[in-house]
N, C-alpha and C. Protein backbone atom coordinates (compact mmCIF):
# COMPACT_ATOMS: atom_id res chain seq x y z
N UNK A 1 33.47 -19.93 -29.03
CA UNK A 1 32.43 -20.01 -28.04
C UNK A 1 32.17 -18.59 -27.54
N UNK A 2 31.17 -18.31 -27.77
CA UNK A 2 31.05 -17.05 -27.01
C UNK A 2 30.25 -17.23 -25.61
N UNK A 3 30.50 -16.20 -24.94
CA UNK A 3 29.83 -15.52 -23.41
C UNK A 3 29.16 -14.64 -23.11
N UNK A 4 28.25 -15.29 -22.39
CA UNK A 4 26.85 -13.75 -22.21
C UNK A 4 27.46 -12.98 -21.97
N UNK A 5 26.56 -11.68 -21.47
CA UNK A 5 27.20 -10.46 -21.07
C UNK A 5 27.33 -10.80 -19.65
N UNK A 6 28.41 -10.37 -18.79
CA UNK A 6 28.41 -10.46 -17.33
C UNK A 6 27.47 -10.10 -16.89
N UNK A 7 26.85 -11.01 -15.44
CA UNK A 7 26.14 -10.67 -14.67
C UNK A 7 26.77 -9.17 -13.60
N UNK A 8 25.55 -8.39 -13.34
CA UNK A 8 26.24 -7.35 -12.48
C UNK A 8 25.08 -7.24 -11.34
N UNK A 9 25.65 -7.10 -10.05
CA UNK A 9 25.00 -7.27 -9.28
C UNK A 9 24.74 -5.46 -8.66
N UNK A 10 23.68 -5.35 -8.75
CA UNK A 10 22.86 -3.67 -7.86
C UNK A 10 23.42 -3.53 -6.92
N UNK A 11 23.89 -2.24 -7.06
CA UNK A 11 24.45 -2.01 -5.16
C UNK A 11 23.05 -1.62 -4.90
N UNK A 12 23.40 -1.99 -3.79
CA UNK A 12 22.68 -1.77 -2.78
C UNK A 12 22.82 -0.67 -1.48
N UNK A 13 22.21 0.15 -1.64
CA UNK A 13 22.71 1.54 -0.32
C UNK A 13 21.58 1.52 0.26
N UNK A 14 21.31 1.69 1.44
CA UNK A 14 20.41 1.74 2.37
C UNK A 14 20.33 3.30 2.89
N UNK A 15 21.09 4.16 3.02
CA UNK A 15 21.67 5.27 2.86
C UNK A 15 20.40 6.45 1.94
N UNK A 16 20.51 6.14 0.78
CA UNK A 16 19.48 6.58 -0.19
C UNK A 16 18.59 7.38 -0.57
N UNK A 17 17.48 6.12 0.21
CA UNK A 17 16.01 6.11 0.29
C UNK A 17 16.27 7.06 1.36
N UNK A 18 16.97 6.90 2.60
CA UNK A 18 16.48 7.89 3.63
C UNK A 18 17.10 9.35 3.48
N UNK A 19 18.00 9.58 2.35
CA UNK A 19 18.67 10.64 2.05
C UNK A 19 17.32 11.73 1.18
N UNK A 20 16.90 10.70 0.42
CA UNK A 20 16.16 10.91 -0.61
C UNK A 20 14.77 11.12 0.33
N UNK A 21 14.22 10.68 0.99
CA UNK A 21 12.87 11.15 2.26
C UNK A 21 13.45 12.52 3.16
N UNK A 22 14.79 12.47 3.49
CA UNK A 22 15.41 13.58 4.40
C UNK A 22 14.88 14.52 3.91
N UNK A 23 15.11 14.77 2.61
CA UNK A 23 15.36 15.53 1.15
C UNK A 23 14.05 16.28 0.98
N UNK A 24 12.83 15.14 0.46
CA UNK A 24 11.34 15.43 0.17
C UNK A 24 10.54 15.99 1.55
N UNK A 25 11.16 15.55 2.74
CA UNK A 25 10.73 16.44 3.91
C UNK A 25 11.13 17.88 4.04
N UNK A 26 12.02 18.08 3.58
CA UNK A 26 12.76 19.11 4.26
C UNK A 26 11.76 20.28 3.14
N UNK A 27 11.71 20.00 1.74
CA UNK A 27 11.25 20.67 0.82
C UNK A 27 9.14 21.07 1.12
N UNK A 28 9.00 19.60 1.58
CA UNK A 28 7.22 20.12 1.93
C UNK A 28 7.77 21.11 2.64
N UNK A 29 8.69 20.66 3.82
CA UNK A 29 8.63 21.78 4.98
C UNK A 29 9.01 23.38 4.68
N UNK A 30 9.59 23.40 3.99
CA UNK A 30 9.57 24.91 3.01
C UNK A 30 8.66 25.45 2.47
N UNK A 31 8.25 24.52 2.00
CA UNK A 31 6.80 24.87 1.08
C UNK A 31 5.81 25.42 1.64
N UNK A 32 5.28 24.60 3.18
CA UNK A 32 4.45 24.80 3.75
C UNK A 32 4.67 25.74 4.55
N UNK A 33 5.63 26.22 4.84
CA UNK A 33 5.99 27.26 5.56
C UNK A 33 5.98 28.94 4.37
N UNK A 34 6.72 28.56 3.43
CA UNK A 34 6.46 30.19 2.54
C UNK A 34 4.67 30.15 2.25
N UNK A 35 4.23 28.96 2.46
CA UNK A 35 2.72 29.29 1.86
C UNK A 35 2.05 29.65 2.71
N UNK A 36 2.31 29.50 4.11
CA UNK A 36 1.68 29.94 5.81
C UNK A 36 2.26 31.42 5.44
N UNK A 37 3.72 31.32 5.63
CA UNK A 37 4.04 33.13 5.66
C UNK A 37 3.63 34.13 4.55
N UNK A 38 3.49 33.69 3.20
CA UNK A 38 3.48 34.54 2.44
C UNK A 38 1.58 34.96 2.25
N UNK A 39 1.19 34.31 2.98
CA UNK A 39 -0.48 34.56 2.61
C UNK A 39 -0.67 35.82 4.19
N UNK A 40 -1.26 36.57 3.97
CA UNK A 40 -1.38 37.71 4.93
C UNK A 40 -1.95 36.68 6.38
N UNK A 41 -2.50 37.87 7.15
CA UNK A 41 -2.80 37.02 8.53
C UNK A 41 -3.98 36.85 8.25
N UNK A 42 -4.89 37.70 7.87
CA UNK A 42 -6.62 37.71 7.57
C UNK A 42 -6.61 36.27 6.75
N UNK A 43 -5.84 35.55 5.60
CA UNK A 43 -5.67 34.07 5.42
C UNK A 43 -4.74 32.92 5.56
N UNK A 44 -4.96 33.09 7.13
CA UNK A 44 -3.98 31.86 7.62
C UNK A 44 -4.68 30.86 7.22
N UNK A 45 -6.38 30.77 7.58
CA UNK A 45 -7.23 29.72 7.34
C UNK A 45 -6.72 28.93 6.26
N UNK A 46 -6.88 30.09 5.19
CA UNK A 46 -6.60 29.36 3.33
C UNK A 46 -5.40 28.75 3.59
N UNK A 47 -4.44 29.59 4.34
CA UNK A 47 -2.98 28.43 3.73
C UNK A 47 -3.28 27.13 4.67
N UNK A 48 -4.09 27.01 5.64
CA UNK A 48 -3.80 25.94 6.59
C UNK A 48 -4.68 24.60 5.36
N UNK A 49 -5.65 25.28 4.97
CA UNK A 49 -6.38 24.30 4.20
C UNK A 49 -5.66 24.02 2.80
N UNK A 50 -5.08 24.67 2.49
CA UNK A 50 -4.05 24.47 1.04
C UNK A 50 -3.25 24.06 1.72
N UNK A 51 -2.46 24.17 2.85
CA UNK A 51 -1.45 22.71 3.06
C UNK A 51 -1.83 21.43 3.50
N UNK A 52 -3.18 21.52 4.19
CA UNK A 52 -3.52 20.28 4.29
C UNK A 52 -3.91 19.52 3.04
N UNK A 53 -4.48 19.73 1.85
CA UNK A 53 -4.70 19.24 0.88
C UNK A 53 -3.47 18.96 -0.08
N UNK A 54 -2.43 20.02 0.14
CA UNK A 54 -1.19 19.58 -0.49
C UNK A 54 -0.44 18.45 0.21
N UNK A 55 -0.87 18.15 1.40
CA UNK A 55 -0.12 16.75 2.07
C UNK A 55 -0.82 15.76 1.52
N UNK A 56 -1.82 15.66 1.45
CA UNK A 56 -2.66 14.48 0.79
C UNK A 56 -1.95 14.16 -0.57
N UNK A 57 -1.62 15.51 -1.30
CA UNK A 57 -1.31 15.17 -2.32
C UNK A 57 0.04 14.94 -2.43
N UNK A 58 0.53 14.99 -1.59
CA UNK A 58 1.75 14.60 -1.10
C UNK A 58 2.37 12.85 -1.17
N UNK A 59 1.33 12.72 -0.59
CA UNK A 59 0.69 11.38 0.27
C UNK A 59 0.54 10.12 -1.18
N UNK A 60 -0.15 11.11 -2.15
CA UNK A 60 -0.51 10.26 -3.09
C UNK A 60 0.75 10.03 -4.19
N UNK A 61 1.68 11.04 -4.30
CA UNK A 61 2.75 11.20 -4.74
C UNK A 61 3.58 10.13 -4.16
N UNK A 62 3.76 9.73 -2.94
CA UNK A 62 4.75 9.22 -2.05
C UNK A 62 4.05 7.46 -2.15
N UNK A 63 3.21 7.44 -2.34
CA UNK A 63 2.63 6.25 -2.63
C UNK A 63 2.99 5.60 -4.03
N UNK A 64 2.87 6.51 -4.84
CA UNK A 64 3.20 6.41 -6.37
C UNK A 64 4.53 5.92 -6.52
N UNK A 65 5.53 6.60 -5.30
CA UNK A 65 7.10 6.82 -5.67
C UNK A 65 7.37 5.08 -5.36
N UNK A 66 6.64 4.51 -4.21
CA UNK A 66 6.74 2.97 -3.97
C UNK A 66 6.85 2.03 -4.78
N UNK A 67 6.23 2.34 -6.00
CA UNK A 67 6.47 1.62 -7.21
C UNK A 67 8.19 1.83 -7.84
N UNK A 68 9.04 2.80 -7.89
CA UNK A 68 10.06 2.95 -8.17
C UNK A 68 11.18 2.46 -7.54
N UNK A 69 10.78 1.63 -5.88
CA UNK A 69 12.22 1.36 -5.13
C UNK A 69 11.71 0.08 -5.18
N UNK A 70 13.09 -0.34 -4.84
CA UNK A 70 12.92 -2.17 -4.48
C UNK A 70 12.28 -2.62 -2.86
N UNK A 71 12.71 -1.63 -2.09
CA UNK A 71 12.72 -1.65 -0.44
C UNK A 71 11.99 -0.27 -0.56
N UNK A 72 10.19 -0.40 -1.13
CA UNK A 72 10.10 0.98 -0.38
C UNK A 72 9.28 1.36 0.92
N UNK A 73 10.15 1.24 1.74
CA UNK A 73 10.08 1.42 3.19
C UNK A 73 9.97 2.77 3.56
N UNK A 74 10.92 3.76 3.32
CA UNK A 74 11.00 5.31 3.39
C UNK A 74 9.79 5.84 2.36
N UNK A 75 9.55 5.63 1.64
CA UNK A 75 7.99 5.86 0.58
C UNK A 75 7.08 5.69 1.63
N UNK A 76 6.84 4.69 1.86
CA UNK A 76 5.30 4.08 2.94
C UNK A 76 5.56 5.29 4.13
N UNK A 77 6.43 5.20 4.89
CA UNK A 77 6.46 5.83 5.81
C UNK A 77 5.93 7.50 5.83
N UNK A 78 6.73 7.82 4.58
CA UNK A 78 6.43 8.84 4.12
C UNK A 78 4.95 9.30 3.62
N UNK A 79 4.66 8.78 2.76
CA UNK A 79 3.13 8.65 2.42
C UNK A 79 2.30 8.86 3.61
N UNK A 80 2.25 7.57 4.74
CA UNK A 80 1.52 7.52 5.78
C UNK A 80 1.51 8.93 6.59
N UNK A 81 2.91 9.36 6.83
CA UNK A 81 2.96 10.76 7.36
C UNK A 81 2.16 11.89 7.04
N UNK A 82 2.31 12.30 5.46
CA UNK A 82 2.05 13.08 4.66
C UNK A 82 0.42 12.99 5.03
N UNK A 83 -0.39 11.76 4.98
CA UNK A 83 -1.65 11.01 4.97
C UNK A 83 -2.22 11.67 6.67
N UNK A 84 -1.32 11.25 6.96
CA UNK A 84 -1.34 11.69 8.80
C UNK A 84 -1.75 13.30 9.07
N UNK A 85 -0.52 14.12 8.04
CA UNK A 85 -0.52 15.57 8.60
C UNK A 85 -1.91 16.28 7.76
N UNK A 86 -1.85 15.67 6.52
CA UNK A 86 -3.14 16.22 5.62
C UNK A 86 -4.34 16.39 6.27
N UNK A 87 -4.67 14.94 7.22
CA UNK A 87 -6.04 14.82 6.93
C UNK A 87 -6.53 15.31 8.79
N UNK A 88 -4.86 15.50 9.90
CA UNK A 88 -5.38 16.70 10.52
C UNK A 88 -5.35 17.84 11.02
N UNK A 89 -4.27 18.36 9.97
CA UNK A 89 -4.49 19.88 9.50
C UNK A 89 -5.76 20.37 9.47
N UNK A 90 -6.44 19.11 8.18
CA UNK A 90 -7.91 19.31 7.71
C UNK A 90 -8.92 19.27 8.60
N UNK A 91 -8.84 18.45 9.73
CA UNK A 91 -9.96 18.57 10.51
C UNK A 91 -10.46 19.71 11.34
N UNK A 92 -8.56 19.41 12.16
CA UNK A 92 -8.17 21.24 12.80
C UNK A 92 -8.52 22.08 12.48
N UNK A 93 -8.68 22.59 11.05
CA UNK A 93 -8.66 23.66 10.85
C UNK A 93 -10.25 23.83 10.43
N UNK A 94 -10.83 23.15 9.69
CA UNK A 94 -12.44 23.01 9.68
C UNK A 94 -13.16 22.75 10.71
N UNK A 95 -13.02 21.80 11.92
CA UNK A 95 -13.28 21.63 13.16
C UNK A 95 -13.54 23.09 14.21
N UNK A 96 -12.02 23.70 13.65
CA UNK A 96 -12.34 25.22 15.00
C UNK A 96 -12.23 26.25 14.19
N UNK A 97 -13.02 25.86 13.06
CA UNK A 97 -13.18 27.06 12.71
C UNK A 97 -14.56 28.21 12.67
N UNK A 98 -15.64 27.35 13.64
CA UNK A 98 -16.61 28.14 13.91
C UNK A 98 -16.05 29.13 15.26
N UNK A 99 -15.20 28.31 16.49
CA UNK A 99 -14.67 29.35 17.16
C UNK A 99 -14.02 30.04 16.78
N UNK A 100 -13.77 30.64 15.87
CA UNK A 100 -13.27 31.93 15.23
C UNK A 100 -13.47 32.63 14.35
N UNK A 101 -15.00 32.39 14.23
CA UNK A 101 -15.61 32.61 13.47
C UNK A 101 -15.26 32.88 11.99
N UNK A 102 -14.91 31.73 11.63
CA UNK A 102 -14.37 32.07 10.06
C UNK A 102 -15.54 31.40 9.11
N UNK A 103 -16.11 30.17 9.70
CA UNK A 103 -17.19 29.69 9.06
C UNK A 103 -18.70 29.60 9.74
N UNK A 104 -19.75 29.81 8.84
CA UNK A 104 -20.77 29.20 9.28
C UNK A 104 -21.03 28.13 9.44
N UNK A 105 -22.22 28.01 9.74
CA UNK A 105 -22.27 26.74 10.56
C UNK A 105 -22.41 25.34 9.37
N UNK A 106 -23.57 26.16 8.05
CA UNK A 106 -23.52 25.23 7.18
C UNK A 106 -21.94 24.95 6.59
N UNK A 107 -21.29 25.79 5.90
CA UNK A 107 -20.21 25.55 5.71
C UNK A 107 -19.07 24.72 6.72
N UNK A 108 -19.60 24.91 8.04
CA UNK A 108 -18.63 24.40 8.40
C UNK A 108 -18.69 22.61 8.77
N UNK A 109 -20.21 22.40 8.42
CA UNK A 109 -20.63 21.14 8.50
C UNK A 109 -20.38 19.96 6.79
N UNK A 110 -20.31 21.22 5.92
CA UNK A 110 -20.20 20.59 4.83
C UNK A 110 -18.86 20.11 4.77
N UNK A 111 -17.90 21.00 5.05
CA UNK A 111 -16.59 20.78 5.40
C UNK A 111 -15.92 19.57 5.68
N UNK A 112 -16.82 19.44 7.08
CA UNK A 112 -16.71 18.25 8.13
C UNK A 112 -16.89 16.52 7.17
N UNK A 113 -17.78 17.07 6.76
CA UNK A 113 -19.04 15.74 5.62
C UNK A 113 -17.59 15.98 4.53
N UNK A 114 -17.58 16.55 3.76
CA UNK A 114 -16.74 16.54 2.59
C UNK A 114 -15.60 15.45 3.53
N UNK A 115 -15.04 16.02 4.57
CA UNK A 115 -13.11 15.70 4.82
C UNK A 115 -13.50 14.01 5.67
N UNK A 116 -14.51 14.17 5.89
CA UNK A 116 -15.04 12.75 6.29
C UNK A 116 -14.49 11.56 5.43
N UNK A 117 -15.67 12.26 4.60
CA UNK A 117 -16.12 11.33 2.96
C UNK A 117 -14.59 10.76 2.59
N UNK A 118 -14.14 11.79 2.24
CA UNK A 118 -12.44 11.90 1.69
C UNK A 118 -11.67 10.53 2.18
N UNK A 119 -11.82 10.33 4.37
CA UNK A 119 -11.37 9.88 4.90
C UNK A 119 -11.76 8.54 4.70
N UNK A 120 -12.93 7.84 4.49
CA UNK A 120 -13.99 7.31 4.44
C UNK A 120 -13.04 6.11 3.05
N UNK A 121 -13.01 6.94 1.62
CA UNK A 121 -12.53 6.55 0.66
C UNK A 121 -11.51 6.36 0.60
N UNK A 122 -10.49 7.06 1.43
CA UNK A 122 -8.69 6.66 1.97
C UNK A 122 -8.80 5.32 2.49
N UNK A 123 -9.66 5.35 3.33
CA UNK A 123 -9.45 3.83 4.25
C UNK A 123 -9.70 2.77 3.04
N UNK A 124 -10.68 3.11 3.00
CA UNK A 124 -11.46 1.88 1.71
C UNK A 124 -10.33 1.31 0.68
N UNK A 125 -9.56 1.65 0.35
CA UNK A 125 -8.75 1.80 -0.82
C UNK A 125 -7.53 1.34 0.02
N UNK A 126 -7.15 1.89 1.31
CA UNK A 126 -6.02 1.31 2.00
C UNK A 126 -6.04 -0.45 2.09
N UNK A 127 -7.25 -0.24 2.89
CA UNK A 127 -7.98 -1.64 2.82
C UNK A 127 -8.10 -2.64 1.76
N UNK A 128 -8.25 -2.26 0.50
CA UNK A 128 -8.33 -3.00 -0.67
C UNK A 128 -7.20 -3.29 -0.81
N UNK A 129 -6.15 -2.02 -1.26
CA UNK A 129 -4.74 -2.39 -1.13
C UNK A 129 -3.95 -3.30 -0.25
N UNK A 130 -3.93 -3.11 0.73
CA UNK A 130 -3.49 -4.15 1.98
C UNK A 130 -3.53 -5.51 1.58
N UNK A 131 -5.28 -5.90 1.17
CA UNK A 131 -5.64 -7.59 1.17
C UNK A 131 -4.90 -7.48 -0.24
N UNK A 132 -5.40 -6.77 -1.54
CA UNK A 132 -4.54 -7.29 -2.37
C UNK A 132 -2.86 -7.63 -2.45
N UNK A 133 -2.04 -6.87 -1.41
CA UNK A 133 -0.84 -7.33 -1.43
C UNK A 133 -1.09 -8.63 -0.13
N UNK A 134 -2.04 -8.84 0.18
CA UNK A 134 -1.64 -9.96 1.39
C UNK A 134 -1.96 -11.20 -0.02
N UNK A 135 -2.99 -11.22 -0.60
CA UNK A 135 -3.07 -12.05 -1.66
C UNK A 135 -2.07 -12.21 -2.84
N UNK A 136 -1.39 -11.32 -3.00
CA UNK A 136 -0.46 -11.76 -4.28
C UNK A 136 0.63 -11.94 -3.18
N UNK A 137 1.06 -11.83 -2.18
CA UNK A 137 1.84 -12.67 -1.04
C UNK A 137 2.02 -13.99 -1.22
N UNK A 138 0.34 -14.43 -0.65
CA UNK A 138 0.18 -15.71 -0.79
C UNK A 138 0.22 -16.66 -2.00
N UNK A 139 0.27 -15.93 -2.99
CA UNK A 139 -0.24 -16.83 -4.71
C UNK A 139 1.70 -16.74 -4.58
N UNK A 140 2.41 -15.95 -4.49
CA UNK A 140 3.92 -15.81 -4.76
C UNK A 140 4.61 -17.05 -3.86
N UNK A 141 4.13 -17.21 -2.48
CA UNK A 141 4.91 -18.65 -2.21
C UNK A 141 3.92 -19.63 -2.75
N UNK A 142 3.08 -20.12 -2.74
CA UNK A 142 2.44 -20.93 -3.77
C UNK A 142 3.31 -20.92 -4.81
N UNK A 143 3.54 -20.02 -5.42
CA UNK A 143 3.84 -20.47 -7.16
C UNK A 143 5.46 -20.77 -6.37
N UNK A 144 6.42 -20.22 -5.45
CA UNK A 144 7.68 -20.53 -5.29
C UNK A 144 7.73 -22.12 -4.91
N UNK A 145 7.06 -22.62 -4.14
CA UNK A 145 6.88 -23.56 -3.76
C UNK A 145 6.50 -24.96 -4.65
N UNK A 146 5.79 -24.10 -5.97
CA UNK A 146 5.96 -25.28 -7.07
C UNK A 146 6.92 -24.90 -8.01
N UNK A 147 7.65 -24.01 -7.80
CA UNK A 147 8.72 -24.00 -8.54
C UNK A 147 9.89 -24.66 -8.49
N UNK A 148 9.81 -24.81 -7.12
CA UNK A 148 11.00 -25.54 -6.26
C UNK A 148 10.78 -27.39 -6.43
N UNK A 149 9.24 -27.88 -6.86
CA UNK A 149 9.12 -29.41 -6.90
C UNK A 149 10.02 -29.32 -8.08
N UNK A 150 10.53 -30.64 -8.48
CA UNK A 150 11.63 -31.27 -9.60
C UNK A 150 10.08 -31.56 -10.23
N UNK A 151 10.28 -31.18 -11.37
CA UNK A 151 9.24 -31.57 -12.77
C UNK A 151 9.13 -32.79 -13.11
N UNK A 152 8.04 -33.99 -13.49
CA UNK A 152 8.06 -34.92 -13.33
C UNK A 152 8.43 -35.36 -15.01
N UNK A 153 9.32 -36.39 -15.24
CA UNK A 153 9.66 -36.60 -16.57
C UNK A 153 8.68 -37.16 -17.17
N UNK A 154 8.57 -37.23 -19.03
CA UNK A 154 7.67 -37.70 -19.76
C UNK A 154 7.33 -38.99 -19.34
N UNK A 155 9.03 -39.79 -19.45
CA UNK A 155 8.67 -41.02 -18.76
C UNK A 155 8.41 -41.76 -17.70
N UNK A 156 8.51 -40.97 -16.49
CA UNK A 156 7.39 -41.17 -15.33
C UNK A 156 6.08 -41.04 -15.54
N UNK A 157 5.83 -40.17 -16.30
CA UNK A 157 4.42 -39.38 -16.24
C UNK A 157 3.58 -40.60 -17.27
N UNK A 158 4.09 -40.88 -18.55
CA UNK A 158 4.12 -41.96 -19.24
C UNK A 158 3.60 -43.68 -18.61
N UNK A 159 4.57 -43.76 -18.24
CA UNK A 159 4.72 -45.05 -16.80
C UNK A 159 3.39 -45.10 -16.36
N UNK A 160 3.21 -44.16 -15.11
CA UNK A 160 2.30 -44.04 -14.51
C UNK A 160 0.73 -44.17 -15.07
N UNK A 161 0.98 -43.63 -16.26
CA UNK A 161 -0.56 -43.76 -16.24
C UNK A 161 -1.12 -44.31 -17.35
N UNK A 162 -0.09 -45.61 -17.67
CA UNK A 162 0.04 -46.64 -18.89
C UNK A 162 -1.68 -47.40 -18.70
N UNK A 163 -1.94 -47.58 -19.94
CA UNK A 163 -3.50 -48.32 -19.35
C UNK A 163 -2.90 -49.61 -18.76
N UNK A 164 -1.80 -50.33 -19.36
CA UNK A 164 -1.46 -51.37 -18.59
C UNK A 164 -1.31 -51.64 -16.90
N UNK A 165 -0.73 -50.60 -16.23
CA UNK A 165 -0.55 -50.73 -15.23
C UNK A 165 -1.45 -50.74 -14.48
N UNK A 166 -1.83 -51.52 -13.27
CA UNK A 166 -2.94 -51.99 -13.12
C UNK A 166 -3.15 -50.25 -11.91
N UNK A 167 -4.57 -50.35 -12.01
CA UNK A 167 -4.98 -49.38 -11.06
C UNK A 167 -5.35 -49.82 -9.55
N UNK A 168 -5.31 -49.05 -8.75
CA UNK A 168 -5.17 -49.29 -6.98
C UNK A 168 -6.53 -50.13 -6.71
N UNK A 169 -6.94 -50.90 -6.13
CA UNK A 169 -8.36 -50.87 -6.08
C UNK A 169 -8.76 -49.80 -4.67
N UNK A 170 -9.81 -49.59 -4.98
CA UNK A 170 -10.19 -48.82 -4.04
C UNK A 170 -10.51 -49.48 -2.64
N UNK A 171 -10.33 -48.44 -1.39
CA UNK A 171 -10.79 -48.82 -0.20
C UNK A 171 -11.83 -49.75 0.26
N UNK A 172 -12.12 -50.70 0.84
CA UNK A 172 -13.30 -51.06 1.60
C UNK A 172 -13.91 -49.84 2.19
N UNK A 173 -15.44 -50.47 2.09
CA UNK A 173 -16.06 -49.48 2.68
C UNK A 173 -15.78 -49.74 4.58
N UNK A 174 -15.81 -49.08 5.05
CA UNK A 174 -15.71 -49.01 6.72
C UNK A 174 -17.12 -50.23 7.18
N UNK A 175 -16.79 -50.71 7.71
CA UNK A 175 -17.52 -51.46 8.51
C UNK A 175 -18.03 -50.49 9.85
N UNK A 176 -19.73 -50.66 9.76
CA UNK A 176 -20.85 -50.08 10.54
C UNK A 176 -20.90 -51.22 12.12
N UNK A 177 -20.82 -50.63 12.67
CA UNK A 177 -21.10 -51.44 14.10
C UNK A 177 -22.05 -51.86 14.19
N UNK A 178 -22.49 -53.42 14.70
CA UNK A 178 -23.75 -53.65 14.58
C UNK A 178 -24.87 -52.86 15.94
N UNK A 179 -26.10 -52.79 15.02
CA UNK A 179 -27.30 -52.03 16.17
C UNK A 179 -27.09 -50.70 15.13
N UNK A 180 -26.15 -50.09 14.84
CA UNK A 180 -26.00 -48.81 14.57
C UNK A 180 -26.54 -48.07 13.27
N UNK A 181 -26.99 -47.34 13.25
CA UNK A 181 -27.98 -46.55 11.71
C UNK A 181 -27.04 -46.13 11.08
């Protein structure tokens, strides 16, 4: 007689994920910092706008990584953050940047319109995402819920719907009160 292979059960560390977010924070935060210091002062602007766009892309990275954990809780969080600091770095820094005169006015309106737009298509997509996991939610206890009925045997199923067996007759119709339309 032989025997499957043993079942082995996943540890489980909770530990991890937040070691592993500690980790990916600490590294943007380096990043974003040699790319602020190492760009002269005349382009603080550029690095503020290259780190805000690198959080986004951050963001989209950290979203991606959600697919890889079982519990990804520290992903979302992360993402959302990243999503958070990107988009207002981006405003901040396009927003005031006519008081300091770094942009004109067209530029600084296109800016505005561009990081909008951007924002505009984040939501949209959050939004899509959201209902689609609220919907495959719902189809998942559905299907658990008929997974869990006991399957009905041939010969019930058989039985039941023998031409012999006589069929229910149907309801009376309701009786109308008299006077009434």
């Amino acid at each position: 007689m032989t025997s499957g292979a043993p079942t082995t059960v996943p540890v489980r560390t909770r530990w991890s994920a937040w070691l592993l977010t500690a980790l990916f924070v600490g590294v943007a935060a380096i990043l974003f910092t040699l790319i602020y210091l190492t760009l002269p002062a005349h382009q603080h602007y550029g690095a503020l706008l290259l780190i805000g766009v690198l959080s986004l892309f951050f963001a989209i990275g950290c979203y991606l990584a959600e697919s890889l954990s079982r519990d990804p809780m520290a992903q979302r969080s992360l993402a959302w953050g990243f999503f958070g600091l990107g988009f207002a770095v981006l405003y901040l820094s396009i927003g005031l940047a006519p008081y300091y005169g770094l942009l004109s006015t067209l530029f600084w309106l296109f800016g505005l319109l561009l990081t909008t737009v951007a924002l505009i298509v984040a939501i949209v997509l959050i939004a899509w995402r959201v209902r689609a996991v609220g919907r495959t939610a719902n189809r998942e206890v559905k299907r658990e819920a008929w997974r869990n009925q006991s399957p009905p045997s041939a010969f019930s199923y058989a039985a039941a719907n023998s031409p012999s067996v006589p069929q229910a007759a149907p309801p009376p119709p309701a009786a109308r009160p008299p006077g009434g339309s």
